[in-house]
N, C-alpha and C. Protein backbone atom coordinates (compact mmCIF):
# COMPACT_ATOMS: atom_id res chain seq x y z
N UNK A 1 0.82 -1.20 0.00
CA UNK A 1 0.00 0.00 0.00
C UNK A 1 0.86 1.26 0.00
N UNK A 2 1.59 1.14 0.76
CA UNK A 2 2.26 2.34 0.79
C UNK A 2 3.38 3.09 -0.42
N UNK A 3 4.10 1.96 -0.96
CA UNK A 3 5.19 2.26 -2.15
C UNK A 3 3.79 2.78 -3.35
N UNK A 4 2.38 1.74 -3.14
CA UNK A 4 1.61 2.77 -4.34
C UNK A 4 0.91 3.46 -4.24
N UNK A 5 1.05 3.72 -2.69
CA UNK A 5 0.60 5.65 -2.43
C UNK A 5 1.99 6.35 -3.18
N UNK A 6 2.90 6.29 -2.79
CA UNK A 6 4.48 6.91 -2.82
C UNK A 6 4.20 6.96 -4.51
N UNK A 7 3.75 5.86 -5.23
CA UNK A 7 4.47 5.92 -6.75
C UNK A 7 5.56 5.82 -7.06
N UNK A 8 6.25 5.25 -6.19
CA UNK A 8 7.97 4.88 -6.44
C UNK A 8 8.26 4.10 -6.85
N UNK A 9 7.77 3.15 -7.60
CA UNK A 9 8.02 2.10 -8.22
C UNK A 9 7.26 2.42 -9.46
N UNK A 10 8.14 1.43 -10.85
CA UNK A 10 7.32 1.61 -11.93
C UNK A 10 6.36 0.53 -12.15
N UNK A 11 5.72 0.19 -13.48
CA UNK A 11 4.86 -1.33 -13.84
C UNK A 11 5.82 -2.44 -13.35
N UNK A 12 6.99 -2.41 -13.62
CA UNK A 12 7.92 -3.62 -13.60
C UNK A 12 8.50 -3.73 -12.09
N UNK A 13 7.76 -3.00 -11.10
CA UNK A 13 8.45 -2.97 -9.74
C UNK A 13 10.17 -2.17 -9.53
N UNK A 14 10.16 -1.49 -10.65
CA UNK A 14 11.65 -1.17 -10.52
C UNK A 14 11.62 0.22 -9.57
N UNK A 15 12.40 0.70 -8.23
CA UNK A 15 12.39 2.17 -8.15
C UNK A 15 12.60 3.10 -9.31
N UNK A 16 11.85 4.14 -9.26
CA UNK A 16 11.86 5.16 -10.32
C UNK A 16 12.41 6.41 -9.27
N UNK A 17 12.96 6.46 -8.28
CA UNK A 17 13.40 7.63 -7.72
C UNK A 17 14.83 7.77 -7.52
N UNK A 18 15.27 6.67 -8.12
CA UNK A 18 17.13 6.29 -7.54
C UNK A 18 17.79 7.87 -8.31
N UNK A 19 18.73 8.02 -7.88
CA UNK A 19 19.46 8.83 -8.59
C UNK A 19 18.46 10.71 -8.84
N UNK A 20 17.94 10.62 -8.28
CA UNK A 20 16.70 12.06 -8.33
C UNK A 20 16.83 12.53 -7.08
N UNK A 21 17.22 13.60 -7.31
CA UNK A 21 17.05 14.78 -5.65
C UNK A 21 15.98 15.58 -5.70
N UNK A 22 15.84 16.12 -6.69
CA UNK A 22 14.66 16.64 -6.63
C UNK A 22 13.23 16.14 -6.89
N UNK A 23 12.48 16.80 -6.28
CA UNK A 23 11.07 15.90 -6.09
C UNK A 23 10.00 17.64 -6.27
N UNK A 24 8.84 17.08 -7.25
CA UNK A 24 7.87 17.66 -6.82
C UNK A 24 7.00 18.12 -5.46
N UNK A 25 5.92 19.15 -5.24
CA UNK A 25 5.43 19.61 -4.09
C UNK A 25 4.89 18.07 -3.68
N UNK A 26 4.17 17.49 -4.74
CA UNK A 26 3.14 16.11 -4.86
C UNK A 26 4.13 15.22 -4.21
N UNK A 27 5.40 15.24 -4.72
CA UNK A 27 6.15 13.64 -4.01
C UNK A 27 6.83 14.44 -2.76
N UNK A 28 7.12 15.60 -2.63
CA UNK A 28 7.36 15.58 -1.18
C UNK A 28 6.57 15.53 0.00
N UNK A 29 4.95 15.79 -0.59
CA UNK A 29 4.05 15.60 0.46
C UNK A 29 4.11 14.12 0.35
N UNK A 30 4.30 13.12 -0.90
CA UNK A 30 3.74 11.64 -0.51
C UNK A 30 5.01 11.39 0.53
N UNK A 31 5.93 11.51 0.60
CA UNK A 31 6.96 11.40 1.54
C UNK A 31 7.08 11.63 2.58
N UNK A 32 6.55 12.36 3.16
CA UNK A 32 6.41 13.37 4.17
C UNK A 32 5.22 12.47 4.78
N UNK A 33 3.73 12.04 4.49
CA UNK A 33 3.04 11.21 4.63
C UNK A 33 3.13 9.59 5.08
N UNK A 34 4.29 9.15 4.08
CA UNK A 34 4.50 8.11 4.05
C UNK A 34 5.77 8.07 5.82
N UNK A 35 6.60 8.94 5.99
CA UNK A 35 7.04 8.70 6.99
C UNK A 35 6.31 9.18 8.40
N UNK A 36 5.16 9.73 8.41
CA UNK A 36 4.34 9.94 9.77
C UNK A 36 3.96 8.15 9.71
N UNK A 37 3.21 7.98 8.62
CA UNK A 37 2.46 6.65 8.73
C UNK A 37 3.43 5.40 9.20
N UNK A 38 4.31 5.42 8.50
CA UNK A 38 5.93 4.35 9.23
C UNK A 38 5.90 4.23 10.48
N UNK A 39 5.69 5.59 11.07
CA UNK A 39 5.77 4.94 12.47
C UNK A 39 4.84 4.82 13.36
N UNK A 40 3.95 5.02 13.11
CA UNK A 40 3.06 4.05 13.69
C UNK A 40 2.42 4.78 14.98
N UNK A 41 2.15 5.80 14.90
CA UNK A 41 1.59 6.71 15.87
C UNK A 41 0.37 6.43 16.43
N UNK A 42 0.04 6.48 17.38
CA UNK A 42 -0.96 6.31 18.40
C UNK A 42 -2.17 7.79 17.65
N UNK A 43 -1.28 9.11 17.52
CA UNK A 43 -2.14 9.84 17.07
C UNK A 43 -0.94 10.83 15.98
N UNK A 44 -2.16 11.18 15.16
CA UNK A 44 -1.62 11.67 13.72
C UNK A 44 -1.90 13.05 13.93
N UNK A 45 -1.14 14.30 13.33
CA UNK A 45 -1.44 15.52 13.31
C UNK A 45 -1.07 16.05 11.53
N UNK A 46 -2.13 16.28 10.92
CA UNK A 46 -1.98 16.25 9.44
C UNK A 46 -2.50 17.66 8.85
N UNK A 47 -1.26 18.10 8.54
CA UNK A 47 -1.96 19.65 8.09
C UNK A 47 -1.95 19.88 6.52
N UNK A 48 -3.26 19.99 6.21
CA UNK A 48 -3.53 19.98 4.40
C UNK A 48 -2.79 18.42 3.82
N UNK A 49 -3.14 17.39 4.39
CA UNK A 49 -2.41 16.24 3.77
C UNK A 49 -2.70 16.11 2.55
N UNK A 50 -3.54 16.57 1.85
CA UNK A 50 -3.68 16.64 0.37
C UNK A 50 -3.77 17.13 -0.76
N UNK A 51 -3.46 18.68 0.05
CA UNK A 51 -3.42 19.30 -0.72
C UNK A 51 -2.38 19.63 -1.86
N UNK A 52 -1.43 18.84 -2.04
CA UNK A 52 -0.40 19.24 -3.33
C UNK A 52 -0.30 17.47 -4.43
N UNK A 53 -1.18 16.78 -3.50
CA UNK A 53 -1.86 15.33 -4.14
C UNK A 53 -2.82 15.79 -5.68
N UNK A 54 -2.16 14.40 -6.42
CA UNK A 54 -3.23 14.15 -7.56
C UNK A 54 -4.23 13.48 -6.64
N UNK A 55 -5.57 13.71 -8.05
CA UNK A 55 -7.18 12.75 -7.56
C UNK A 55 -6.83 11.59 -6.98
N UNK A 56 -6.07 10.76 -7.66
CA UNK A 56 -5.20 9.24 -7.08
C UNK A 56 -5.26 8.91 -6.01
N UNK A 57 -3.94 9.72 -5.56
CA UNK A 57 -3.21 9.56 -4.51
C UNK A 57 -3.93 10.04 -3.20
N UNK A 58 -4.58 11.21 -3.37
CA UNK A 58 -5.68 11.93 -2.62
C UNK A 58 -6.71 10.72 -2.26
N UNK A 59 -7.07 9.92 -3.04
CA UNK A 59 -8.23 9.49 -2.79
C UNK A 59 -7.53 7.71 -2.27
N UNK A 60 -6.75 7.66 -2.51
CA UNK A 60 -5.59 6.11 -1.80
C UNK A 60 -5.21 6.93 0.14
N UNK A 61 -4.92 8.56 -0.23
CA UNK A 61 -5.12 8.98 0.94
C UNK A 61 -5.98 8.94 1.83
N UNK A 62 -7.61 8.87 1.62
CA UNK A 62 -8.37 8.85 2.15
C UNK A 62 -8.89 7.75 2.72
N UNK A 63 -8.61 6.82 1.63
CA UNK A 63 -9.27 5.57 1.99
C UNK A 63 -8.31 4.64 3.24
N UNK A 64 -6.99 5.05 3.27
CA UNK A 64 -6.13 4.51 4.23
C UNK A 64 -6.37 5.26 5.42
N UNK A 65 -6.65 6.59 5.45
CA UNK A 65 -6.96 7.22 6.93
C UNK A 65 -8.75 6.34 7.02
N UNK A 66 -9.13 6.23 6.09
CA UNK A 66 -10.70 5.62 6.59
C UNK A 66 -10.60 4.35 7.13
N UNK A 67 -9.47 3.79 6.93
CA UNK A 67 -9.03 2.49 7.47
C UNK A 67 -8.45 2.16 8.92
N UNK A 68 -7.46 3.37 8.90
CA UNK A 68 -6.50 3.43 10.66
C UNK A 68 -7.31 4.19 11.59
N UNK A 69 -8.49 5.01 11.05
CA UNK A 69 -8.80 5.69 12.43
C UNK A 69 -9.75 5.36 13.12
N UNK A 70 -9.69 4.05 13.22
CA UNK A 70 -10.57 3.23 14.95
C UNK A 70 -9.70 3.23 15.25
N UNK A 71 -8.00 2.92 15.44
CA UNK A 71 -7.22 2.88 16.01
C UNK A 71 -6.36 3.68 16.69
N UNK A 72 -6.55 5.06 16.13
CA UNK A 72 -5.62 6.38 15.88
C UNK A 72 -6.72 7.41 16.54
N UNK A 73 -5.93 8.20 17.20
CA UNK A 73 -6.63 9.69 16.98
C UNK A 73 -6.12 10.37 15.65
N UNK A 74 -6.90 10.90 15.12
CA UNK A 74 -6.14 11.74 13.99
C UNK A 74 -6.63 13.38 13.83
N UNK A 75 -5.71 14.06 13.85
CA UNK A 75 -6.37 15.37 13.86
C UNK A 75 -6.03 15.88 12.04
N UNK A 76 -7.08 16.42 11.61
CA UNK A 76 -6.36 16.64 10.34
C UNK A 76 -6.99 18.57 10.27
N UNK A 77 -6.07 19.49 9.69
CA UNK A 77 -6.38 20.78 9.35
C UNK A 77 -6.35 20.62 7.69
N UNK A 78 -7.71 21.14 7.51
CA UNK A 78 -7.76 21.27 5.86
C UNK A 78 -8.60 22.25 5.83
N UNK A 79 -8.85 22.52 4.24
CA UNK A 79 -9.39 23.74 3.54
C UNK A 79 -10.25 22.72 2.88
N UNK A 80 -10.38 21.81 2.65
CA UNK A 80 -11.05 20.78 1.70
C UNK A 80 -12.16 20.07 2.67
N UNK A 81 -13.10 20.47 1.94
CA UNK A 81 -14.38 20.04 2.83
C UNK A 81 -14.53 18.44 2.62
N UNK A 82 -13.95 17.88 1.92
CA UNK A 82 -14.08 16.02 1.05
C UNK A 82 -13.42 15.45 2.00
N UNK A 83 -12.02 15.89 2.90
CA UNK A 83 -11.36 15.31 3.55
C UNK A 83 -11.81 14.95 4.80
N UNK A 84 -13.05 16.25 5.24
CA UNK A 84 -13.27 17.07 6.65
C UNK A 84 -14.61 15.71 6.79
N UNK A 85 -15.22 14.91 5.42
CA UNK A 85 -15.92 14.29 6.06
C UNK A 85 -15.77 12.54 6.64
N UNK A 86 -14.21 12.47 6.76
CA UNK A 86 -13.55 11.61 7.17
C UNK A 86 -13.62 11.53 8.67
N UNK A 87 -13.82 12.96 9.04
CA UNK A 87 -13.86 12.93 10.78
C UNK A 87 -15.01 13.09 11.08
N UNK A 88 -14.79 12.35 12.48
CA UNK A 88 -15.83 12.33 13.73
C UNK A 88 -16.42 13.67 13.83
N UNK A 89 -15.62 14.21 14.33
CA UNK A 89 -15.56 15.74 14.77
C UNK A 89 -14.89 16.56 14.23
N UNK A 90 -15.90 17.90 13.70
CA UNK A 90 -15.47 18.90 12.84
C UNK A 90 -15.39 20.14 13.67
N UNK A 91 -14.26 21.03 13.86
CA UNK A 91 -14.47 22.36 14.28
C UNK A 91 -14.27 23.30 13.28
N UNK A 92 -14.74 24.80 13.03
CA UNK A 92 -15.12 25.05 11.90
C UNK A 92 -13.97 26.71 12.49
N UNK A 93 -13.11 27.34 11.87
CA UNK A 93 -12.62 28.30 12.82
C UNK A 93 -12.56 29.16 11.51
């Protein structure tokens, strides 16, 4: 799940990031994502997690937080009302 949130691999399973320093806004947020989720937090603090995401990845995003959070507290800050109906509890500021 996670390498095809990331997109780091191609059809043939090969890494496609070897040798690349630079990364788009999109792959530094999947990165950035992908290492909160690694470890395995009791509770998540996620600010705009999707916002620099394609439809894809955004929506592989969603469906994996719709998955961990019986387990997790998760607090998420967004501007995106699609994300906001993932949570329990909405505060509106």
């Amino acid at each position: 799940m996670l390498d095809i949130l990331l997109g780091l691999y191609n059809d043939e399973g090969r890494k496609i990031i070897d040798g690349k320093s630079e990364f788009s806004g999109g792959e530094r947020q999947k990165i950035a994502l992908i290492r909160l989720l690694i470890k395995n937090a009791d509770v998540l603090l996620l600010d705009e997690p999707t916002s620099a995401l394609d439809v894809m990845s955004k929506e592989m995003v969603m469906d994996y937080l719709q998955d961990i959070k019986q387990d997790k507290i998760i607090i998420i800050i967004s501007h995106d009302w699609e994300i906001a109906e993932l949570c329990d509890k909405v505060v509106k500021i």
